[in-house]
N, C-alpha and C. Protein backbone atom coordinates (compact mmCIF):
# COMPACT_ATOMS: atom_id res chain seq x y z
N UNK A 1 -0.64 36.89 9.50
CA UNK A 1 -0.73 35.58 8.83
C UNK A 1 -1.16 34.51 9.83
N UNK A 2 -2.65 33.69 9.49
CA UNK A 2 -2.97 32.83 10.52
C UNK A 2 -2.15 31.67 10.45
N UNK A 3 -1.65 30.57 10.86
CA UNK A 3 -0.70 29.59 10.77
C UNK A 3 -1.86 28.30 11.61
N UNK A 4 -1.65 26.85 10.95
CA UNK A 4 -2.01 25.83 12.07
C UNK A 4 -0.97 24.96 11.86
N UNK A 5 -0.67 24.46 12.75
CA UNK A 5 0.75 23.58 12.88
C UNK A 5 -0.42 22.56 13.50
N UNK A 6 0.24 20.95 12.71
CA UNK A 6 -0.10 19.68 12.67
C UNK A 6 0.78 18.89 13.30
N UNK A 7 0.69 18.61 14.60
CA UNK A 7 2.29 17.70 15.30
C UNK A 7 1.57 15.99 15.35
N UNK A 8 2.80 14.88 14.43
CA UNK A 8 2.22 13.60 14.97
C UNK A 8 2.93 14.06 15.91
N UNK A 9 2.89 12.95 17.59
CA UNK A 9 3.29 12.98 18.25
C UNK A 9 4.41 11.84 18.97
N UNK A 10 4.11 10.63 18.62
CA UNK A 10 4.92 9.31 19.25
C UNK A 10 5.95 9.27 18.23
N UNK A 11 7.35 10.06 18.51
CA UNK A 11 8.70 9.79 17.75
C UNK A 11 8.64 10.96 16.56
N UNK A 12 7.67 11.94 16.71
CA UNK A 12 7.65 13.00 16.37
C UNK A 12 8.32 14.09 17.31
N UNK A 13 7.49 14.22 18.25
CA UNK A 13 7.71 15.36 19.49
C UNK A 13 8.06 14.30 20.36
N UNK A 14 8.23 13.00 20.56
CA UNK A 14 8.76 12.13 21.51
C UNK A 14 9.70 11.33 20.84
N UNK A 15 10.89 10.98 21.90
CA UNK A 15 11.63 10.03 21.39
C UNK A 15 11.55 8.29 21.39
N UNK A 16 10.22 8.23 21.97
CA UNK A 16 9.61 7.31 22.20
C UNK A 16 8.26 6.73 21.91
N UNK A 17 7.96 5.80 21.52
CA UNK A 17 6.39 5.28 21.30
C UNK A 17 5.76 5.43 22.66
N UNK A 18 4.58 6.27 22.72
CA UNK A 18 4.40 5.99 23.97
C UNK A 18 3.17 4.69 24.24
N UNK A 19 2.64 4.18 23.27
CA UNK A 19 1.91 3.00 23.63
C UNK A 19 2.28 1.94 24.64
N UNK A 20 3.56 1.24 24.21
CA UNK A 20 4.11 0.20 24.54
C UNK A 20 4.40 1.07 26.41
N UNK A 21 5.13 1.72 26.44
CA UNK A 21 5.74 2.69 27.95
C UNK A 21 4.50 3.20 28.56
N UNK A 22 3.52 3.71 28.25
CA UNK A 22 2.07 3.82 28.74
C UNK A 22 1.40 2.29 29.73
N UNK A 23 1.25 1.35 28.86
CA UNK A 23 0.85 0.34 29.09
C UNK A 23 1.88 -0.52 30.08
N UNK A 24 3.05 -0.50 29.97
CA UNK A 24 3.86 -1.14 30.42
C UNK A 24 3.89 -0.18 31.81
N UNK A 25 3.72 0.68 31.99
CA UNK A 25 3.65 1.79 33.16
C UNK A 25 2.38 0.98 33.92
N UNK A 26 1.25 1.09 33.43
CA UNK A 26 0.01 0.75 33.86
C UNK A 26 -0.03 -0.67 34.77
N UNK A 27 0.61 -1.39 34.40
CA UNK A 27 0.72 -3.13 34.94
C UNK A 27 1.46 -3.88 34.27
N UNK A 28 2.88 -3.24 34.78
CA UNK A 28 4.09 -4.18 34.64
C UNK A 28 3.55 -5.70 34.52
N UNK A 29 3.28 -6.64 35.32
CA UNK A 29 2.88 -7.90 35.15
C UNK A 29 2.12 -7.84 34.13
N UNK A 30 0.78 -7.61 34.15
CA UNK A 30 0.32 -8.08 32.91
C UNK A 30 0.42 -7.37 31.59
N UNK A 31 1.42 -6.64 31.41
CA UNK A 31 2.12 -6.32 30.22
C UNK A 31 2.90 -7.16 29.59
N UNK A 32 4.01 -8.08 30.48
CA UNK A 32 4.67 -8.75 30.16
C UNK A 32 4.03 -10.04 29.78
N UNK A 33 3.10 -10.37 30.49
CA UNK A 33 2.15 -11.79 29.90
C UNK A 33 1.25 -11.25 28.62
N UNK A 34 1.07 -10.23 28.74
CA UNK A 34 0.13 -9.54 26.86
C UNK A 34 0.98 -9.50 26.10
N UNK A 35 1.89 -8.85 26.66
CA UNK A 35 3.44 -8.92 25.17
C UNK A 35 3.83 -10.35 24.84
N UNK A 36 4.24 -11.16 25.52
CA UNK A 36 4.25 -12.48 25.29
C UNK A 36 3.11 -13.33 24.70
N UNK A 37 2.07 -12.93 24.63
CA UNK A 37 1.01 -13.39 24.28
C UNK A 37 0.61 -13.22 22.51
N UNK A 38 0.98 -11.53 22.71
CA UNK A 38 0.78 -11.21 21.46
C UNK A 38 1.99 -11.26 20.26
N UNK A 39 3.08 -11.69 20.97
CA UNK A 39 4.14 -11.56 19.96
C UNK A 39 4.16 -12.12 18.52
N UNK A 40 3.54 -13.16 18.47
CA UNK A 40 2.59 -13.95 16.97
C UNK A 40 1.75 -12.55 16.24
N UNK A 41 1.50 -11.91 16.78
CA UNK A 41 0.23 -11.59 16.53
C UNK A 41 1.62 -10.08 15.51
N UNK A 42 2.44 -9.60 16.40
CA UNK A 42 3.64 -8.50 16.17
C UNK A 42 4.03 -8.46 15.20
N UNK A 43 4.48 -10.30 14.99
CA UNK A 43 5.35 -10.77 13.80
C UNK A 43 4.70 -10.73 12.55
N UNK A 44 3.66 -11.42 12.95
CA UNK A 44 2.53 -10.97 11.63
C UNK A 44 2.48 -9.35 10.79
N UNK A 45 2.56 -8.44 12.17
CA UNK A 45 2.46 -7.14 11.55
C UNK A 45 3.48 -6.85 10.88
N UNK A 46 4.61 -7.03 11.55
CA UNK A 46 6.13 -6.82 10.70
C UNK A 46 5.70 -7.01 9.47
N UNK A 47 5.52 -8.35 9.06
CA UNK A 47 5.30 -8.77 7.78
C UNK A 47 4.26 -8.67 7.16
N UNK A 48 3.51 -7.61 7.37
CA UNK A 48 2.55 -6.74 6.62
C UNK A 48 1.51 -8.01 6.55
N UNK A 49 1.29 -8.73 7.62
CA UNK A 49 -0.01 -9.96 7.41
C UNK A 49 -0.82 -9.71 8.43
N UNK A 50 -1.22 -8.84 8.98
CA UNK A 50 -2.21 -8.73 10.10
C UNK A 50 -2.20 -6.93 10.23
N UNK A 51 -3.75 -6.65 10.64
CA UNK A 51 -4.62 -5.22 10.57
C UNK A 51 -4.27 -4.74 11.66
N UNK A 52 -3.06 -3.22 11.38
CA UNK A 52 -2.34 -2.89 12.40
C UNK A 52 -3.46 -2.50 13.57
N UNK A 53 -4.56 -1.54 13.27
CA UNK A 53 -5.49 -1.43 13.74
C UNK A 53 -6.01 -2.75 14.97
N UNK A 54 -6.14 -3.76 14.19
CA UNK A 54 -6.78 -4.77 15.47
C UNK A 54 -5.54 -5.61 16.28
N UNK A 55 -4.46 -5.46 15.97
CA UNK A 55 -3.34 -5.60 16.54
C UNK A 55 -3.45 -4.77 17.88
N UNK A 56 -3.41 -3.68 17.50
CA UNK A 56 -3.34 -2.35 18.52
C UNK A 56 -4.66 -2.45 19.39
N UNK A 57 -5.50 -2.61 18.84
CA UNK A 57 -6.55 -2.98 19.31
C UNK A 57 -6.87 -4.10 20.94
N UNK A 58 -6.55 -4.97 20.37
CA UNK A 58 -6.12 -6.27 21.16
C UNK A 58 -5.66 -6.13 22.18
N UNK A 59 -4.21 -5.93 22.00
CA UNK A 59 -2.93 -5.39 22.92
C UNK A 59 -3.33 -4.33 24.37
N UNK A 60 -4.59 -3.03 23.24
CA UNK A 60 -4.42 -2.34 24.72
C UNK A 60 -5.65 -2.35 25.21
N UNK A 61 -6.47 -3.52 24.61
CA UNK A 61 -7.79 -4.20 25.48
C UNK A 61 -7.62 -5.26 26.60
N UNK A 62 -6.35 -5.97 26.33
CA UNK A 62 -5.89 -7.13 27.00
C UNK A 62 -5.37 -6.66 28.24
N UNK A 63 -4.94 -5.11 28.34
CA UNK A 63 -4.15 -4.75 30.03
C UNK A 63 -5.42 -3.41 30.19
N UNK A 64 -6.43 -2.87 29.20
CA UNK A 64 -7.10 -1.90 29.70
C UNK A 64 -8.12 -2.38 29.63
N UNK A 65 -8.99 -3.17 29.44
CA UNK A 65 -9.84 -3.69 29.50
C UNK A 65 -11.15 -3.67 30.41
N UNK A 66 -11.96 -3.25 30.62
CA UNK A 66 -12.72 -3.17 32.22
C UNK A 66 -11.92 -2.38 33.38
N UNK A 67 -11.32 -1.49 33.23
CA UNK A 67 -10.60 -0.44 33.78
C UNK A 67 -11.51 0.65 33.60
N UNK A 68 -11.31 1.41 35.07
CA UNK A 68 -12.50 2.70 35.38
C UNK A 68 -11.62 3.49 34.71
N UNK A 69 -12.42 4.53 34.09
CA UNK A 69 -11.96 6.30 33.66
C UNK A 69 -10.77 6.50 34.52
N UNK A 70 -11.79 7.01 35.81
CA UNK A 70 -10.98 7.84 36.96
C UNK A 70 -9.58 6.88 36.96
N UNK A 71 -9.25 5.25 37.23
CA UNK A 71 -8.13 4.69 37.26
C UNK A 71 -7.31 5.09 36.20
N UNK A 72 -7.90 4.78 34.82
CA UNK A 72 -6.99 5.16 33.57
C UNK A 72 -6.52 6.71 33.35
N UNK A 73 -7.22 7.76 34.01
CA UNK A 73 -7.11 8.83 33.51
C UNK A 73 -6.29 9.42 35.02
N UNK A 74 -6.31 8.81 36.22
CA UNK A 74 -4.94 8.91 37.03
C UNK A 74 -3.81 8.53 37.00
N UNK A 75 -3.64 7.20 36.23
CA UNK A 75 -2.55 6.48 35.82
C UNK A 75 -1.82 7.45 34.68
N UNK A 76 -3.23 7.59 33.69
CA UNK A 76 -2.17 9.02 32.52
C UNK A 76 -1.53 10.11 33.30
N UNK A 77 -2.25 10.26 33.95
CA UNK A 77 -2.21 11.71 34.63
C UNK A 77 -0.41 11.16 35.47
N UNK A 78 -0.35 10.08 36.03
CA UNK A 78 1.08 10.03 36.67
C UNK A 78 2.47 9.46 36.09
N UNK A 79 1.79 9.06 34.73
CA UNK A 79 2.63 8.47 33.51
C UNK A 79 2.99 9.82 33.16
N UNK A 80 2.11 10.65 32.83
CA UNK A 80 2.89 12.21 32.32
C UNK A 80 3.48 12.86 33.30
N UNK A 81 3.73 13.01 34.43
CA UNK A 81 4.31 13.87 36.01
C UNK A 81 5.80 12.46 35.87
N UNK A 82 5.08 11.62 35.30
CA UNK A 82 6.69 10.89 35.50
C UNK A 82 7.95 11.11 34.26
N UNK A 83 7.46 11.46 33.06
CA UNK A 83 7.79 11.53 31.48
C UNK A 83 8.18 12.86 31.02
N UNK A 84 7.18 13.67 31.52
CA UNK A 84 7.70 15.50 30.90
C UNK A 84 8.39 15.91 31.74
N UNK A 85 9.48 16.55 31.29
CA UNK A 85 9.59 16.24 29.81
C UNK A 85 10.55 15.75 29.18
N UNK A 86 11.11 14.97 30.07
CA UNK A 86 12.29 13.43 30.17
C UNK A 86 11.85 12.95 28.27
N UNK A 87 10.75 12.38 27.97
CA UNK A 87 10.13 11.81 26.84
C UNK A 87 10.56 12.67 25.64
N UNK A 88 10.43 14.36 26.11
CA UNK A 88 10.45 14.70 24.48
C UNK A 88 11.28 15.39 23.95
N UNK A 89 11.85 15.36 22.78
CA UNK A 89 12.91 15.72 21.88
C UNK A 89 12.76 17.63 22.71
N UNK A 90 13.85 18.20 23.22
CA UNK A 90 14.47 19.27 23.11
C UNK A 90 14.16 20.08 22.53
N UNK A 91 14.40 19.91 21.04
CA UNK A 91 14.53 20.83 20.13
C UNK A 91 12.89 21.66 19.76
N UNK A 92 12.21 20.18 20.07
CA UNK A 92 10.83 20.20 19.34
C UNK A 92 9.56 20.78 21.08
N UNK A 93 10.08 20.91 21.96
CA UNK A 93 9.83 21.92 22.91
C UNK A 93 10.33 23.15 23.16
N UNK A 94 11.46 23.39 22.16
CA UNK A 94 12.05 24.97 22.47
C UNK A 94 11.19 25.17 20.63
N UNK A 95 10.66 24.34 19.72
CA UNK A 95 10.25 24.94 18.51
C UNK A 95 8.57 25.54 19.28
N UNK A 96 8.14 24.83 19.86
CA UNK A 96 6.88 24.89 20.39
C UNK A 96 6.39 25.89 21.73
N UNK A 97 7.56 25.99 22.41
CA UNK A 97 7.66 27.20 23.41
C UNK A 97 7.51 29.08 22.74
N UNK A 98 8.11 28.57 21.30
CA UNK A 98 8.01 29.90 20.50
C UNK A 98 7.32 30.07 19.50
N UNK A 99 6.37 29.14 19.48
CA UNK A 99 4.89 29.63 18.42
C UNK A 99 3.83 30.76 19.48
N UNK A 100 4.06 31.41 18.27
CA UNK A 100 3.48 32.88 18.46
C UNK A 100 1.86 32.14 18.35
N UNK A 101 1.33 32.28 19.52
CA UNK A 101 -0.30 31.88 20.15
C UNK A 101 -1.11 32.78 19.54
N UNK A 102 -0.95 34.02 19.54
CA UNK A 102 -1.84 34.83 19.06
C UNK A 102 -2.50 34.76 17.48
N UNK A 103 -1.46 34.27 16.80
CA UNK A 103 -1.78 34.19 15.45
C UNK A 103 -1.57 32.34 14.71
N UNK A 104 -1.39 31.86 15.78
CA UNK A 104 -1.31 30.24 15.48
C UNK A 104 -2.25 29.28 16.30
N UNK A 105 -3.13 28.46 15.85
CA UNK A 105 -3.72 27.11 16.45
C UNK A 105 -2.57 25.82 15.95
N UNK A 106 -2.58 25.01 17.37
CA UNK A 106 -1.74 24.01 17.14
C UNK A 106 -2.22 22.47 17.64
N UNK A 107 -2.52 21.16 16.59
CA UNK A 107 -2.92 20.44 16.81
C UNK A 107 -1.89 19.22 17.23
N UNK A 108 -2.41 18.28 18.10
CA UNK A 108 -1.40 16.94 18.07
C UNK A 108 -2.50 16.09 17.24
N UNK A 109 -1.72 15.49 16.30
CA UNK A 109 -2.77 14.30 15.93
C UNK A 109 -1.79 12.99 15.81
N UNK A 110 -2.21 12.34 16.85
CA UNK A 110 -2.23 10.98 17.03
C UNK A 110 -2.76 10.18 16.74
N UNK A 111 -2.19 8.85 16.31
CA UNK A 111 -2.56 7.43 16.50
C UNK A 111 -2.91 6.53 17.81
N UNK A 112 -1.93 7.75 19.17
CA UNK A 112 -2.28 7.50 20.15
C UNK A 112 -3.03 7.15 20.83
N UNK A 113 -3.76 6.23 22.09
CA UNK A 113 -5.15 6.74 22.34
C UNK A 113 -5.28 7.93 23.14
N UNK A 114 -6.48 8.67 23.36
CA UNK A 114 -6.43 10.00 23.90
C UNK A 114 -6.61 10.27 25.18
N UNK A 115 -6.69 9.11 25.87
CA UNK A 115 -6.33 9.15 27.61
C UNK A 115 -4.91 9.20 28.16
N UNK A 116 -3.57 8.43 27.23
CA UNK A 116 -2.55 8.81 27.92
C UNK A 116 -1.76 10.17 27.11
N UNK A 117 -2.17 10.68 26.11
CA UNK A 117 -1.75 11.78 25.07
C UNK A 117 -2.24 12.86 25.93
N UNK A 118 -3.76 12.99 26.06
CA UNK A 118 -4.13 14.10 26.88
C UNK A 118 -3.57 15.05 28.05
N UNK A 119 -2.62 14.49 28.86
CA UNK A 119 -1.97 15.39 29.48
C UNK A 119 -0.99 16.31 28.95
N UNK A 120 0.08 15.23 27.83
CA UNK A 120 0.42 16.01 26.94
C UNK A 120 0.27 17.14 26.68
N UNK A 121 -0.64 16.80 25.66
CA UNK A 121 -1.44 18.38 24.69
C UNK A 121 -2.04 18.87 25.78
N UNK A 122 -2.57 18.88 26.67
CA UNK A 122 -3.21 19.82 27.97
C UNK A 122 -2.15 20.88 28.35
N UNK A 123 -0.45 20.19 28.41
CA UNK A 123 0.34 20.55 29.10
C UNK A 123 1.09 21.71 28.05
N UNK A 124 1.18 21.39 26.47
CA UNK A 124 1.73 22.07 25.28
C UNK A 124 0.52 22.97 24.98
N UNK A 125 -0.56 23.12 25.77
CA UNK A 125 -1.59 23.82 25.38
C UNK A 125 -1.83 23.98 24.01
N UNK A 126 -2.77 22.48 23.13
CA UNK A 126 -3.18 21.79 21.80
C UNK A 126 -4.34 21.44 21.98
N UNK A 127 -4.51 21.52 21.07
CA UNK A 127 -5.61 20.63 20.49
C UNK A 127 -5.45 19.30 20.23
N UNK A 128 -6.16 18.15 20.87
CA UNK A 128 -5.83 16.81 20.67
C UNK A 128 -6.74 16.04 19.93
N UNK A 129 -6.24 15.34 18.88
CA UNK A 129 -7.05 14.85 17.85
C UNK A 129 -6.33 13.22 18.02
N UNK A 130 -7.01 12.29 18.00
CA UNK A 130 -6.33 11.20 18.55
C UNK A 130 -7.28 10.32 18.37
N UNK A 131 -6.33 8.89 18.65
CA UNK A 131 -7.76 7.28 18.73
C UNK A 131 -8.45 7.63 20.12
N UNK A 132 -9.88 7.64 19.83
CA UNK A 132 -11.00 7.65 20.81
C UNK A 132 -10.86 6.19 21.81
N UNK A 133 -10.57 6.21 22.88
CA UNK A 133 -11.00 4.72 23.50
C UNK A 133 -12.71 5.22 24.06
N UNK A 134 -12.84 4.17 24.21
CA UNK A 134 -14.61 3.76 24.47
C UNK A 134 -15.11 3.24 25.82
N UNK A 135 -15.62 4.08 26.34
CA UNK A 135 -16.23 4.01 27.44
C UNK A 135 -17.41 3.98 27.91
N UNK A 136 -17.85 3.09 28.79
CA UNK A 136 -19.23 2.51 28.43
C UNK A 136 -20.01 2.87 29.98
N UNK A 137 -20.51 3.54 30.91
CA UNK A 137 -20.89 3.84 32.61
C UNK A 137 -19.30 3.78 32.83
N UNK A 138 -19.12 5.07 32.30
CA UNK A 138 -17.11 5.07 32.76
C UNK A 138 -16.03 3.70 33.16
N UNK A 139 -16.56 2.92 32.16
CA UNK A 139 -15.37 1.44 32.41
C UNK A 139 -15.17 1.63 30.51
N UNK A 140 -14.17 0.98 30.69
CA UNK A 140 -13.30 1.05 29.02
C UNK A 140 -13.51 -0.18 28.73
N UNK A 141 -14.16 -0.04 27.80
CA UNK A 141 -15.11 -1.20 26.81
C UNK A 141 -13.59 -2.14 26.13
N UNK A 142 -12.41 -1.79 25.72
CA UNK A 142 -11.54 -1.91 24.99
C UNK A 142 -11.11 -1.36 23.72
N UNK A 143 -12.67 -0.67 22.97
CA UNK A 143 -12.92 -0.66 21.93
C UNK A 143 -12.39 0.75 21.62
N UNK A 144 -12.45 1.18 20.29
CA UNK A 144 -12.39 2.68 19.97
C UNK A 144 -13.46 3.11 19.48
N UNK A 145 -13.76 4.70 19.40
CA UNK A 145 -14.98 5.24 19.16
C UNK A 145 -14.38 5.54 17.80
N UNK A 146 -15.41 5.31 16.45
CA UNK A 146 -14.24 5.42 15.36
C UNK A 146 -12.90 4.95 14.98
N UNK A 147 -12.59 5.34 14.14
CA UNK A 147 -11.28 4.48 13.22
C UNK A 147 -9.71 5.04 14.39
N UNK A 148 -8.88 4.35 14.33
CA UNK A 148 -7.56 4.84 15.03
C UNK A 148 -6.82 5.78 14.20
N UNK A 149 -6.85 6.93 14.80
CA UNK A 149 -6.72 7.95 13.98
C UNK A 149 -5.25 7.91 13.39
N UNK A 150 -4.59 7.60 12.61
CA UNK A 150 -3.94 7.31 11.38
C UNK A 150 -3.81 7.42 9.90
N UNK A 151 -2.90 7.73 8.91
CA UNK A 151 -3.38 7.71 8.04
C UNK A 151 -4.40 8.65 7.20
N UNK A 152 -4.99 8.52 6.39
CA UNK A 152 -6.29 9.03 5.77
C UNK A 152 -7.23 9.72 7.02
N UNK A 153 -7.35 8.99 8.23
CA UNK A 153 -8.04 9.16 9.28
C UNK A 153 -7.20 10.66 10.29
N UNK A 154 -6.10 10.98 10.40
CA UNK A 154 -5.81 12.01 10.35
C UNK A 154 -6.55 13.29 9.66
N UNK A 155 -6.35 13.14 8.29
CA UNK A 155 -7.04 14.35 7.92
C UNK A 155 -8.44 14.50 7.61
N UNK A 156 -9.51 13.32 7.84
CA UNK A 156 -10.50 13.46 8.14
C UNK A 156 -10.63 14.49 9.43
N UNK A 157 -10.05 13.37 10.85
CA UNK A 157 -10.26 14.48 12.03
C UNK A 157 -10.01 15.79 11.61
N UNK A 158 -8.85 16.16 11.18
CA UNK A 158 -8.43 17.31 10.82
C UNK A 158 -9.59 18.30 10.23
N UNK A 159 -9.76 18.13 9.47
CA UNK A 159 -11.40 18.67 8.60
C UNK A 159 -12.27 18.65 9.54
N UNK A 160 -12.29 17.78 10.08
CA UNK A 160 -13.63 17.72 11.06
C UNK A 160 -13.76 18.79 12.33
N UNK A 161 -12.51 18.95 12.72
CA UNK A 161 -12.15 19.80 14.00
C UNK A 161 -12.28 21.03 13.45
N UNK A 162 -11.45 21.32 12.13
CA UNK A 162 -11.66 22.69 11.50
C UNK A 162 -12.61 23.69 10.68
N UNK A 163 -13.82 22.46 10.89
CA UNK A 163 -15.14 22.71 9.95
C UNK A 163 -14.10 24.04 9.10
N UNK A 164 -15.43 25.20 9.21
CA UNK A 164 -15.47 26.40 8.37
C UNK A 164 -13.85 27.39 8.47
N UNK A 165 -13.40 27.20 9.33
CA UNK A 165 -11.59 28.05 10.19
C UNK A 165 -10.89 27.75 8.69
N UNK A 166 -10.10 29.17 8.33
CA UNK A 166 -9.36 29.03 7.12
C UNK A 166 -7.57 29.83 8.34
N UNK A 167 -6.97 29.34 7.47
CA UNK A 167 -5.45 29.03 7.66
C UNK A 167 -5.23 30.12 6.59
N UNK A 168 -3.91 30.80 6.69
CA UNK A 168 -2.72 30.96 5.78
C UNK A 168 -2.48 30.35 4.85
N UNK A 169 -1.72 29.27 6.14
CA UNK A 169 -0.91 28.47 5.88
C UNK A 169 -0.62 27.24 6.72
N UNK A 170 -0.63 25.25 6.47
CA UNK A 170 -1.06 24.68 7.10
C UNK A 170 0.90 23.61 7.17
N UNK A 171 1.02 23.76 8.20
CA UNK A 171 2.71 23.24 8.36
C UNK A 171 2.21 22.11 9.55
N UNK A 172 2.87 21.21 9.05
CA UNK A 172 2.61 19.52 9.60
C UNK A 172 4.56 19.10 9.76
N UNK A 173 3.96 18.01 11.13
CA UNK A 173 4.96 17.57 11.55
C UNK A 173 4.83 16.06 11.25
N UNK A 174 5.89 15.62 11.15
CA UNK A 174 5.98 13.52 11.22
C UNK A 174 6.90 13.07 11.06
N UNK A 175 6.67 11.72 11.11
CA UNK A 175 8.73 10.85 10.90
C UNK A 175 7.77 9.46 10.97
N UNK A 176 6.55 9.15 9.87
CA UNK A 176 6.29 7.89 9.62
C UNK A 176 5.17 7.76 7.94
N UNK A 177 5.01 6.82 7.67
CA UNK A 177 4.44 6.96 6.42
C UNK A 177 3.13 7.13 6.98
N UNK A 178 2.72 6.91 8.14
CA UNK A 178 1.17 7.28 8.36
C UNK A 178 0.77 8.64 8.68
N UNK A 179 1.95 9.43 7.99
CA UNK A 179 2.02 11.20 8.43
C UNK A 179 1.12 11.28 6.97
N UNK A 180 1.60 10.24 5.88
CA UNK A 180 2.11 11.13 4.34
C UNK A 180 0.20 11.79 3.84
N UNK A 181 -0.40 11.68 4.51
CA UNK A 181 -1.68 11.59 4.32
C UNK A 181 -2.08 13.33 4.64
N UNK A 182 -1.11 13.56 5.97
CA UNK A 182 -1.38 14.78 6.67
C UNK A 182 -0.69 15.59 6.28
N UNK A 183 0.53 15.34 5.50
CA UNK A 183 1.79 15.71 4.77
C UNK A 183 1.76 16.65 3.37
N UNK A 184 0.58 15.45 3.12
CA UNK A 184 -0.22 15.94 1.50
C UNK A 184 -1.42 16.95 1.76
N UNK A 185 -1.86 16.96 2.88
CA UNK A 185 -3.07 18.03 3.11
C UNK A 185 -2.22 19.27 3.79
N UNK A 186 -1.20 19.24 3.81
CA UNK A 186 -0.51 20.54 4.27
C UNK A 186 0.21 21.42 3.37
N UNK A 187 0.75 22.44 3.64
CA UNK A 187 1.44 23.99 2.57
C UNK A 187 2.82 23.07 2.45
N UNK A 188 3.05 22.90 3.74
CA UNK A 188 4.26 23.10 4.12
C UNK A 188 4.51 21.34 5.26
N UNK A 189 5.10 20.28 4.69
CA UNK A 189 5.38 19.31 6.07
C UNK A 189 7.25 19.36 6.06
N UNK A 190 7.20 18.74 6.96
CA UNK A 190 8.75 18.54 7.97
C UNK A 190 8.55 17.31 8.33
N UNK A 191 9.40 16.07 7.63
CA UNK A 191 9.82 15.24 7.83
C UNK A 191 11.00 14.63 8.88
N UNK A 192 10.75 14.34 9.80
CA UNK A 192 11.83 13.77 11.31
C UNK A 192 13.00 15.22 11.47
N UNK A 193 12.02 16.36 11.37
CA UNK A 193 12.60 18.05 11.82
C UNK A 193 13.25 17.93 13.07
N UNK A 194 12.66 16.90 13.52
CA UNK A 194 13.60 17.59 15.09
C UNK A 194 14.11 16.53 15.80
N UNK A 195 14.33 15.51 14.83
CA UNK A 195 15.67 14.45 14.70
C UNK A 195 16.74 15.12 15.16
């Protein structure tokens, strides 16, 4: 029986968002002057009045902004040697230590962006499906390549990665309403499983 397992990842397989701890890793100082900056911008989201998308957007253009590859993708690289696997739920690394490889593909799909996720899934040996950041002669534009993968935008990637590959059976992980999308395209989901 072929199996693909669908993991969100931030408060799924982590007990933590890693946006905010990523960034805040990256430049303590000017994290704290972007967070302060943007907190108008937060409150708005709370209250469902501002596009979570350009929120998120903003936030991790304002401390990544004109930042080289090689800088951002060493900084991931020592954000994860500092985090795994301190960051992730227990349960949901001893569920993942015992998927049978031979007969299972296993995706992370994030909202994340895919420079500090990537060590991650490198390290859980996945497939990473995630928000594209944008890079322009290897400096980070701010921007994303495509939509922040979320939502509806989940199981697009999803389709997209899997062109013609048929499944069994398709078992998804989450613990947010921006799962319910990936939730509904699956056999089988698990709602905050490893709560």
């Amino acid at each position: 029986m072929k199996k693909l397992y669908l993991f969100d990842f931030d408060g799924t397989l982590t007990y933590k968002d890693t946006m905010f701890l990523f960034l805040k890793f990256y430049d303590p100082a000017k994290f704290s002057v972007q967070f302060l900056k943007h907190i108008p911008l937060f409150i708005l989201l709370k209250m469902k009045l501002a596009d979570a998308e350009a929120v998120k957007k903003s936030f991790i253009a304002s401390i990544l902004k004109g930042q080289s590859r090689y800088q951002i993708e060493k900084k991931a690289q020592q954000f994860f040697d500092e985090n795994y696997p301190g960051l992730f739920r227990e349960n949901a690394l001893d569920f993942i230590k015992n998927i049978d490889r031979e007969h299972t593909e296993s995706y992370i799909v994030s909202a994340s962006l895919d420079i500090w996720v990537k060590p991650f899934a490198d390290k859980l040996n996945m497939i990473l499906l995630a928000t594209k950041a944008e890079f322009i002669d290897d400096v980070f534009t701010g921007e994303f390549i495509g939509k922040n993968c979320n939502k509806d935008e989940k199981v697009c990637r999803i389709e997209a990665e899997l062109g013609d590959k048929k499944f069994d059976k398709i078992i998804a992980f989450g613990d947010t309403s921006g799962d319910k999308a990936m939730f509904k395209f699956a056999n089988e989901s698990h709602y905050r499983f490893f709560h």
